[in-house]
PDB file of N, CA and C in Angstrom:
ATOM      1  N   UNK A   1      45.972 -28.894 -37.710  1.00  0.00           N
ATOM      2  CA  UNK A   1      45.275 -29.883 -36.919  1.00  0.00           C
ATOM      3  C   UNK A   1      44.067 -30.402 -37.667  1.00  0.00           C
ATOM      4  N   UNK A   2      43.505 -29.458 -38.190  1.00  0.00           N
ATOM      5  CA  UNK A   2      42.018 -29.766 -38.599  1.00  0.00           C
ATOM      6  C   UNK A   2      41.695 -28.762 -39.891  1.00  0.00           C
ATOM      7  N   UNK A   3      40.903 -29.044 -41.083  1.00  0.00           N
ATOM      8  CA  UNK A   3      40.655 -28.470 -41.704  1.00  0.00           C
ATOM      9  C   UNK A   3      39.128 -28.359 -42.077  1.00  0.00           C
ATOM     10  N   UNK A   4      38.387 -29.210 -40.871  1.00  0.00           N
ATOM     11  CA  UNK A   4      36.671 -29.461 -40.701  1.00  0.00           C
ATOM     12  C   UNK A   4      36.038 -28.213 -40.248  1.00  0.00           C
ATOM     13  N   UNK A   5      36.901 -27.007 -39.300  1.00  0.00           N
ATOM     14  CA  UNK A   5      36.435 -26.171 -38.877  1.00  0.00           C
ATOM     15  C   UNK A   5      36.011 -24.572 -39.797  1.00  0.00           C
ATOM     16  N   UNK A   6      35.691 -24.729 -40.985  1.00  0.00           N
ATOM     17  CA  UNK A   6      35.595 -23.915 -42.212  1.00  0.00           C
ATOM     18  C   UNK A   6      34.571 -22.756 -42.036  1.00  0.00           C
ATOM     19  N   UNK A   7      33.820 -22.017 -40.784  1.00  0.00           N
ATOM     20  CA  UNK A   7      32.935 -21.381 -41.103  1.00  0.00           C
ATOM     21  C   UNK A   7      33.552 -19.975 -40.444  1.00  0.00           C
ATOM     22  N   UNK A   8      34.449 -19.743 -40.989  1.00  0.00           N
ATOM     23  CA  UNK A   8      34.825 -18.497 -40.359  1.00  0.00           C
ATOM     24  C   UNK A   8      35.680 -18.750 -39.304  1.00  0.00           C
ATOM     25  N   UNK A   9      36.969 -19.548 -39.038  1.00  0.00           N
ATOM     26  CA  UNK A   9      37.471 -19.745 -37.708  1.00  0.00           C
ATOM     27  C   UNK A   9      38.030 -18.667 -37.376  1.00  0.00           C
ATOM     28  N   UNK A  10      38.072 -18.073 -35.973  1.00  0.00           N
ATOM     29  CA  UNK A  10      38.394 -17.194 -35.437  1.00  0.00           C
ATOM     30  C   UNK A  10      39.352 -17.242 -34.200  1.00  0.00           C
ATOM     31  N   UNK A  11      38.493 -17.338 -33.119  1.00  0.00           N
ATOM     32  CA  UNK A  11      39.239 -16.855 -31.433  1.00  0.00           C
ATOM     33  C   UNK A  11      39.447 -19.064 -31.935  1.00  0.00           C
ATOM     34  N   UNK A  12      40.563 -19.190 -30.943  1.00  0.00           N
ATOM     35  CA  UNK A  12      41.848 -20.563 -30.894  1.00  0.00           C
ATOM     36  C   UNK A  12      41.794 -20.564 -29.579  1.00  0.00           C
ATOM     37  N   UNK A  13      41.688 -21.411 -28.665  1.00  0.00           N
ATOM     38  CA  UNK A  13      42.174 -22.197 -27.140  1.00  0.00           C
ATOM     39  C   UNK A  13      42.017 -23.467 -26.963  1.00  0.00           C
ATOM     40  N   UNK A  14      43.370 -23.958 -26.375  1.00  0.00           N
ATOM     41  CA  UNK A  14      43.525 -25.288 -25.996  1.00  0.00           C
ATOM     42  C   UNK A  14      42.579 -25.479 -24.742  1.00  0.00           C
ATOM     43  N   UNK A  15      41.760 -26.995 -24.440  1.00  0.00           N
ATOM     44  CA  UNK A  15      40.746 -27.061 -23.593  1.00  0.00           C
ATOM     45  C   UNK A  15      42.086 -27.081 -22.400  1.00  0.00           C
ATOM     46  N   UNK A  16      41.485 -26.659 -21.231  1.00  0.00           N
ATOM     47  CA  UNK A  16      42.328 -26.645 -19.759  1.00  0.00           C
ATOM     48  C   UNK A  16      43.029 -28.207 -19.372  1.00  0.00           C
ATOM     49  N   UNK A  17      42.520 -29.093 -19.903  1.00  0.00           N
ATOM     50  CA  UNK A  17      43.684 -30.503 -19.789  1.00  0.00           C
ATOM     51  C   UNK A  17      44.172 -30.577 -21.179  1.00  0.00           C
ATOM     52  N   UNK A  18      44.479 -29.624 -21.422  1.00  0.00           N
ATOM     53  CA  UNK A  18      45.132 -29.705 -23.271  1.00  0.00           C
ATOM     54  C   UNK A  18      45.054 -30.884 -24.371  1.00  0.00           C
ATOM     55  N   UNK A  19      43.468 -31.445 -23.646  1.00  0.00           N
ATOM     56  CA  UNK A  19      43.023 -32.737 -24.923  1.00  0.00           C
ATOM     57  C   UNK A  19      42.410 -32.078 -26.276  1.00  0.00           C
ATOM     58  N   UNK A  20      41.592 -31.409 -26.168  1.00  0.00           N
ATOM     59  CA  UNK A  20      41.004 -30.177 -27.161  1.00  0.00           C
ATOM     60  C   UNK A  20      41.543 -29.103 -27.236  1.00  0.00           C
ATOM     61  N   UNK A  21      40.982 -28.626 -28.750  1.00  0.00           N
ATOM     62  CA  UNK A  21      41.564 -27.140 -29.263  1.00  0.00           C
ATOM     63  C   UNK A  21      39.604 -26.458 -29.178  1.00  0.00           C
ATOM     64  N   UNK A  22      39.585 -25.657 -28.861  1.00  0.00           N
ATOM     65  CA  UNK A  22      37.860 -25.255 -29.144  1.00  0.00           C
ATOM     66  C   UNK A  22      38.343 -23.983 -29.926  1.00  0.00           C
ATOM     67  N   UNK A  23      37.450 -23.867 -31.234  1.00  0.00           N
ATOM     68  CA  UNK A  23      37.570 -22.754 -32.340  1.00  0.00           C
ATOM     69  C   UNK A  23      36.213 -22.200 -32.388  1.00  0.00           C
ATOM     70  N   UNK A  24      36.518 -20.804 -32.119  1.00  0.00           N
ATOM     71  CA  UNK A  24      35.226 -19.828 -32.003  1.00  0.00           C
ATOM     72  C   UNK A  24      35.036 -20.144 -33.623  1.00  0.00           C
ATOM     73  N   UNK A  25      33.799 -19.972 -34.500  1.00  0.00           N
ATOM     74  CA  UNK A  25      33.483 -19.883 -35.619  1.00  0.00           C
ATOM     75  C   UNK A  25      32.352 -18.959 -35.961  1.00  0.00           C
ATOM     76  N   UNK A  26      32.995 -17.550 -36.171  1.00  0.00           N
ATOM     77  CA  UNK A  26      32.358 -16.592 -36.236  1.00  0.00           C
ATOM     78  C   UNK A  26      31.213 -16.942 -37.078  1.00  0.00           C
ATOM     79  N   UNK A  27      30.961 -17.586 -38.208  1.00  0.00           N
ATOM     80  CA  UNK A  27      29.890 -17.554 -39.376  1.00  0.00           C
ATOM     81  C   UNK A  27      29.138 -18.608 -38.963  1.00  0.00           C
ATOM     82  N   UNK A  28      29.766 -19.620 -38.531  1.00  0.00           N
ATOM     83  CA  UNK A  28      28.437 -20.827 -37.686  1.00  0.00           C
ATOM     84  C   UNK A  28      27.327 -20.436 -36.898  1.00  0.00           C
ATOM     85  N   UNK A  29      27.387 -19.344 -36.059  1.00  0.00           N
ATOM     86  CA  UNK A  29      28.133 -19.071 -35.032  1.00  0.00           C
ATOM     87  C   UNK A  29      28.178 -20.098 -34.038  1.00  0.00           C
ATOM     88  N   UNK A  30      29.110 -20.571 -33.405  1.00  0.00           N
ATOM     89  CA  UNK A  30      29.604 -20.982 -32.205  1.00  0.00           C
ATOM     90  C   UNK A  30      30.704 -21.856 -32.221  1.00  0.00           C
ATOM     91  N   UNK A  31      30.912 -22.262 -31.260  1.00  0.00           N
ATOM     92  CA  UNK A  31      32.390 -23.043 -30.903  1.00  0.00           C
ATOM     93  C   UNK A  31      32.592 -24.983 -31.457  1.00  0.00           C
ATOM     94  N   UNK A  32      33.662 -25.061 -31.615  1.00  0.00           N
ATOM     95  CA  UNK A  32      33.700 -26.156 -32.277  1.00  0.00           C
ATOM     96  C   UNK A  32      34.509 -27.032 -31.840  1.00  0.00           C
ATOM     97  N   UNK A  33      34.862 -28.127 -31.480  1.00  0.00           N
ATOM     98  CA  UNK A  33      36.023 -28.763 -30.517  1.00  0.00           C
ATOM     99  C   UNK A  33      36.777 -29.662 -31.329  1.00  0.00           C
ATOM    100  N   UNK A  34      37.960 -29.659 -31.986  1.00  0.00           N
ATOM    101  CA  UNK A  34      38.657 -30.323 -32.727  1.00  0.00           C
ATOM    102  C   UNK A  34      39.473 -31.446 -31.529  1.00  0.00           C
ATOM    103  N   UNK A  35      39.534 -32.608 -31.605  1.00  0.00           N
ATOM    104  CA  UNK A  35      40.324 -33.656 -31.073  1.00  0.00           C
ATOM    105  C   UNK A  35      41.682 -33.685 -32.187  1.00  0.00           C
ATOM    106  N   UNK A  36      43.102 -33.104 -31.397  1.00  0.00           N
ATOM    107  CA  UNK A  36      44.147 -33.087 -32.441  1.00  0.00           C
ATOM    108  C   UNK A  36      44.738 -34.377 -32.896  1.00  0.00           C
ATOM    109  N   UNK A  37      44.514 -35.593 -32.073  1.00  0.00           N
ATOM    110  CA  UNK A  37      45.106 -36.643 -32.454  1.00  0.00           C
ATOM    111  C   UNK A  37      44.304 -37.116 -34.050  1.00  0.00           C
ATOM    112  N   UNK A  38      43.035 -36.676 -34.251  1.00  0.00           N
ATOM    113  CA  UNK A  38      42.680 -37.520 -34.990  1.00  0.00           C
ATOM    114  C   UNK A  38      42.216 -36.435 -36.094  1.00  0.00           C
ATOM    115  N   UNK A  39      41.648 -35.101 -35.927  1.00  0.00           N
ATOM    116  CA  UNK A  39      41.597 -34.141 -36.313  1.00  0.00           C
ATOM    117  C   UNK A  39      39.518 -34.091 -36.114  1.00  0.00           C
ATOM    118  N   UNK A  40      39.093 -34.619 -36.004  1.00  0.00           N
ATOM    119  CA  UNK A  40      37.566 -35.075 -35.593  1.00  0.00           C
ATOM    120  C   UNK A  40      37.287 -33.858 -34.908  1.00  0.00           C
ATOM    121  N   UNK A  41      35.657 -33.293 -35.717  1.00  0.00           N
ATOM    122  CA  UNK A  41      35.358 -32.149 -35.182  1.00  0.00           C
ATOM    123  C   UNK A  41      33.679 -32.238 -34.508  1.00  0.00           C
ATOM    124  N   UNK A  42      33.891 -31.490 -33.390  1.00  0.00           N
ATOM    125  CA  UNK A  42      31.987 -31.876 -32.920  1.00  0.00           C
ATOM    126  C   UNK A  42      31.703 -30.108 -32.629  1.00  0.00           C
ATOM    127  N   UNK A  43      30.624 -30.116 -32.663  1.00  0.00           N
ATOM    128  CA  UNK A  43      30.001 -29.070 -32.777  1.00  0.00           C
ATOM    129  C   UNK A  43      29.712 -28.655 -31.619  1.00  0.00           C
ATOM    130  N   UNK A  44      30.315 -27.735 -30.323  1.00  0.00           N
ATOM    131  CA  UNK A  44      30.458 -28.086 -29.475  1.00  0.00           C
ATOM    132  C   UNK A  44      29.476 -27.315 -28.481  1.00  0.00           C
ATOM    133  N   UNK A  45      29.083 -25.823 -29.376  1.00  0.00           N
ATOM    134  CA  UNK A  45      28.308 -24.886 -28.721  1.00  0.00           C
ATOM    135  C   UNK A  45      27.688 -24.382 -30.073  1.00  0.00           C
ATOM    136  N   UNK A  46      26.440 -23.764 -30.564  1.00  0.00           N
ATOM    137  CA  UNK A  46      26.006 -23.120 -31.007  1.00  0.00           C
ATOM    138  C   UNK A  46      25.114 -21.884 -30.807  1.00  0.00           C
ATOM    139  N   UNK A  47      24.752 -20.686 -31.413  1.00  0.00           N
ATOM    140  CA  UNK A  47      24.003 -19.798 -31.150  1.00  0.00           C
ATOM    141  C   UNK A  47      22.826 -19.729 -31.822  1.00  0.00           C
ATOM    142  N   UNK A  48      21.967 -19.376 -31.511  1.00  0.00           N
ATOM    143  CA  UNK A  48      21.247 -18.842 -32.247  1.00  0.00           C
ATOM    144  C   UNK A  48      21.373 -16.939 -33.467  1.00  0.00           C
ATOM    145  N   UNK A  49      22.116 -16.284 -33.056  1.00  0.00           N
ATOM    146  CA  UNK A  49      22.865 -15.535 -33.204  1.00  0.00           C
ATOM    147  C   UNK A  49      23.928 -14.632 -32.784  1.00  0.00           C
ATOM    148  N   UNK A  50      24.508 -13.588 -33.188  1.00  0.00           N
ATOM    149  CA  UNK A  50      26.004 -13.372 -32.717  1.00  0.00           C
ATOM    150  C   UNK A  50      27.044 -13.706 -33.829  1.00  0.00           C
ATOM    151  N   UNK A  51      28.145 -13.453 -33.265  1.00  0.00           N
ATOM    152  CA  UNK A  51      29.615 -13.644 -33.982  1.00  0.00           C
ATOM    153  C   UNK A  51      30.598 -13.283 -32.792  1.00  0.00           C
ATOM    154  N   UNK A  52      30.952 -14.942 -32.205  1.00  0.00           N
ATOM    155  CA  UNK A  52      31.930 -15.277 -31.362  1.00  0.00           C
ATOM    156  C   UNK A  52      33.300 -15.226 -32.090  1.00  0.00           C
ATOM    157  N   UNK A  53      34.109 -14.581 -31.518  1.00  0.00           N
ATOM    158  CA  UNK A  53      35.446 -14.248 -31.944  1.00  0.00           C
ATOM    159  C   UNK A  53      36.614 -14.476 -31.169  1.00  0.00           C
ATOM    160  N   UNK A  54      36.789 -14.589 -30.182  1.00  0.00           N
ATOM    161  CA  UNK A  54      37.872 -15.110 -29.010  1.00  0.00           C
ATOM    162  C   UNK A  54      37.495 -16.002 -28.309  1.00  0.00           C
ATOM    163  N   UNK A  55      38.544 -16.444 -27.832  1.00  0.00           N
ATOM    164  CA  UNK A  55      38.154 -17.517 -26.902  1.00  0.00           C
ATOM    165  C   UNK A  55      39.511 -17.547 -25.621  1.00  0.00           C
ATOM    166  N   UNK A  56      39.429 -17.978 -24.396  1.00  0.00           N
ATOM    167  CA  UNK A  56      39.973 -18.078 -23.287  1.00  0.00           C
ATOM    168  C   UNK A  56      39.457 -19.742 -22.425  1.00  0.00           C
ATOM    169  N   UNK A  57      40.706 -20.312 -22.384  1.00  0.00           N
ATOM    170  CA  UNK A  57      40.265 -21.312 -21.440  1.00  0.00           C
ATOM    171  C   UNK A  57      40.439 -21.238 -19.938  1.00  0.00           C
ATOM    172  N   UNK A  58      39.753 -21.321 -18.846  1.00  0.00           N
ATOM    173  CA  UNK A  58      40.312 -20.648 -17.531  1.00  0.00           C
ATOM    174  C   UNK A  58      40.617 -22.168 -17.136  1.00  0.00           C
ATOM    175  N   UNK A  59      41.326 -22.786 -15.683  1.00  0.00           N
ATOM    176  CA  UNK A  59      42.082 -23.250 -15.109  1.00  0.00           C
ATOM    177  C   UNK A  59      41.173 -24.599 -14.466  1.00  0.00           C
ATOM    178  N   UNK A  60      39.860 -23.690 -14.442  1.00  0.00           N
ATOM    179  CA  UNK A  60      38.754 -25.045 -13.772  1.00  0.00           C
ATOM    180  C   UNK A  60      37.926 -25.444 -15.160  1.00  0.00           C
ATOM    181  N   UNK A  61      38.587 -25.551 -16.224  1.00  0.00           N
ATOM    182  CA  UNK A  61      37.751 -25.852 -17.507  1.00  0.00           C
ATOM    183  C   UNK A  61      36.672 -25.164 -18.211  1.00  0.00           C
ATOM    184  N   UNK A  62      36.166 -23.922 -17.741  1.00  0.00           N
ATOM    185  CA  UNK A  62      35.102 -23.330 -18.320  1.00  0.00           C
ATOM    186  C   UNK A  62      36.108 -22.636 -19.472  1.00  0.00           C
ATOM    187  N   UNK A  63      35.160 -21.943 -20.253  1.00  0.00           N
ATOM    188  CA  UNK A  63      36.097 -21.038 -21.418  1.00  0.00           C
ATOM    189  C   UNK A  63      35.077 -19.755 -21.707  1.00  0.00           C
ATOM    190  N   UNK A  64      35.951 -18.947 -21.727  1.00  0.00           N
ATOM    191  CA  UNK A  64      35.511 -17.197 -21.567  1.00  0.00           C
ATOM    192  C   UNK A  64      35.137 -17.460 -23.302  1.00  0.00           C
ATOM    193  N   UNK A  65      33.909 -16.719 -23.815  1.00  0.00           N
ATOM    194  CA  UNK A  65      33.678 -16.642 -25.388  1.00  0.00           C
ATOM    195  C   UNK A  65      33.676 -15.216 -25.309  1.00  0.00           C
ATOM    196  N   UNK A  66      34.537 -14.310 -26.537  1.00  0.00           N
ATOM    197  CA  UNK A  66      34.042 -12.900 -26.563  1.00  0.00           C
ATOM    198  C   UNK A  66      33.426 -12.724 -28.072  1.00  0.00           C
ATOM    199  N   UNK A  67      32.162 -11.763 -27.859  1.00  0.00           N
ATOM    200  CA  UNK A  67      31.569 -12.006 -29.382  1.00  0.00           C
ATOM    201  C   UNK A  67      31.945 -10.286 -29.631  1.00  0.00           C
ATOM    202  N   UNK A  68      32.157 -10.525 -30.954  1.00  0.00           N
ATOM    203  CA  UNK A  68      32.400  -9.201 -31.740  1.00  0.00           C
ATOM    204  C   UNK A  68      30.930  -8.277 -31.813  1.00  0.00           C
ATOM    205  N   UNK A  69      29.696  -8.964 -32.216  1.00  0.00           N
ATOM    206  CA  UNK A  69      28.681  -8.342 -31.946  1.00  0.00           C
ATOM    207  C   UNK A  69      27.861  -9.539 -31.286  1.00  0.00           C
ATOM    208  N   UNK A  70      26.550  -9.222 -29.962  1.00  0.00           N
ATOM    209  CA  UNK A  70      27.164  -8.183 -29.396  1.00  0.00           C
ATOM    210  C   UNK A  70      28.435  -7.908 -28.815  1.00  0.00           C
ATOM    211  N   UNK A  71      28.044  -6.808 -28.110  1.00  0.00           N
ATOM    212  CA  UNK A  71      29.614  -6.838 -27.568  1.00  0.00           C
ATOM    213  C   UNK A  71      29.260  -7.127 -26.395  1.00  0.00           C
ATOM    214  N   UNK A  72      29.836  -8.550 -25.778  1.00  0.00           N
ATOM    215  CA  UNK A  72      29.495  -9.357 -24.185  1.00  0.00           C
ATOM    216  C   UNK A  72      30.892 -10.640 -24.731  1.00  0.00           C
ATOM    217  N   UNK A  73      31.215 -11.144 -23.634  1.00  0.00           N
ATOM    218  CA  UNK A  73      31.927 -11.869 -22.912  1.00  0.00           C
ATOM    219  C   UNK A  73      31.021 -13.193 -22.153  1.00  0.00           C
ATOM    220  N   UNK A  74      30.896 -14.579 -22.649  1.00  0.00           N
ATOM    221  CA  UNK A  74      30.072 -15.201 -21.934  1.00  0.00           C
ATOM    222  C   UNK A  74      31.079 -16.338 -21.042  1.00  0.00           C
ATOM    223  N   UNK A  75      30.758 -16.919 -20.012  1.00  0.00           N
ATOM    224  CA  UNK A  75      31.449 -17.520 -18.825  1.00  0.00           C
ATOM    225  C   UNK A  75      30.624 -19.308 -19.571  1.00  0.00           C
ATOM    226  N   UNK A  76      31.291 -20.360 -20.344  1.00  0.00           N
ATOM    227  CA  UNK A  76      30.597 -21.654 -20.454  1.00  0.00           C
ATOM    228  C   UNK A  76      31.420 -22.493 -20.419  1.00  0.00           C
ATOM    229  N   UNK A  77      30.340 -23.652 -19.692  1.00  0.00           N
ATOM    230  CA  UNK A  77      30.692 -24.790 -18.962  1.00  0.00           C
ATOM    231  C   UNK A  77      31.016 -26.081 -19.705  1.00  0.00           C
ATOM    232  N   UNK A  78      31.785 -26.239 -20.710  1.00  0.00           N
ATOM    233  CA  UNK A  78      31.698 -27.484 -21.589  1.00  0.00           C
ATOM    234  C   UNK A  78      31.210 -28.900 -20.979  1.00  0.00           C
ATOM    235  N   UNK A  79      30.353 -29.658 -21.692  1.00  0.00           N
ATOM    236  CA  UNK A  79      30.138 -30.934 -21.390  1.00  0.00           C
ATOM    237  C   UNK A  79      31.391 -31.592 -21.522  1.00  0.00           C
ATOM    238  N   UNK A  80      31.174 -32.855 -20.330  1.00  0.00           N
ATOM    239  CA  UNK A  80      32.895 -33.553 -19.810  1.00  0.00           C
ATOM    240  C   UNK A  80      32.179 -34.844 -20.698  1.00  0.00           C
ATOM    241  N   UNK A  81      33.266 -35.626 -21.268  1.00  0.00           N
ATOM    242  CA  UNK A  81      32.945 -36.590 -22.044  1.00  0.00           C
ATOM    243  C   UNK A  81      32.281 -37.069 -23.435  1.00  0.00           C
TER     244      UNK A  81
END
């Protein structure tokens, strides 16, 4: 799909209306939202630190992040548009 997402890609989920792919990027750290039609990448979440490693999209659009360190699970709300 994309080869913009280079900092360590990790945890993979399609956004809940399957327009986006969001890629955890462990070494950035944070999440990255590839548009597959065109391959266009935005920077979609960042940390200040951590190393996000999974990812889960739930059904009402939020997406579960799990970070390798620490070890937590965060519940976020992507911006629509």
């Amino acid at each position: 799909v994309s080869t913009a997402c280079a900092s360590f890609p990790n945890g993979l989920c399609w956004s809940a209306d399957r327009r986006y792919l969001y890629v955890a990027e462990s070494n950035l750290p944070g999440v990255s939202r590839v548009d597959p039609g065109d391959g266009s990448r935005v920077v979609a979440l960042r940390f200040a630190s951590g190393v996000p490693d999974g990812l889960c999209a739930l059904p009402d659009g939020d997406v579960l992040i799990s970070f390798y360190t620490p070890s937590l699970v965060l519940r976020w709300t992507p911006a629509t548009g």
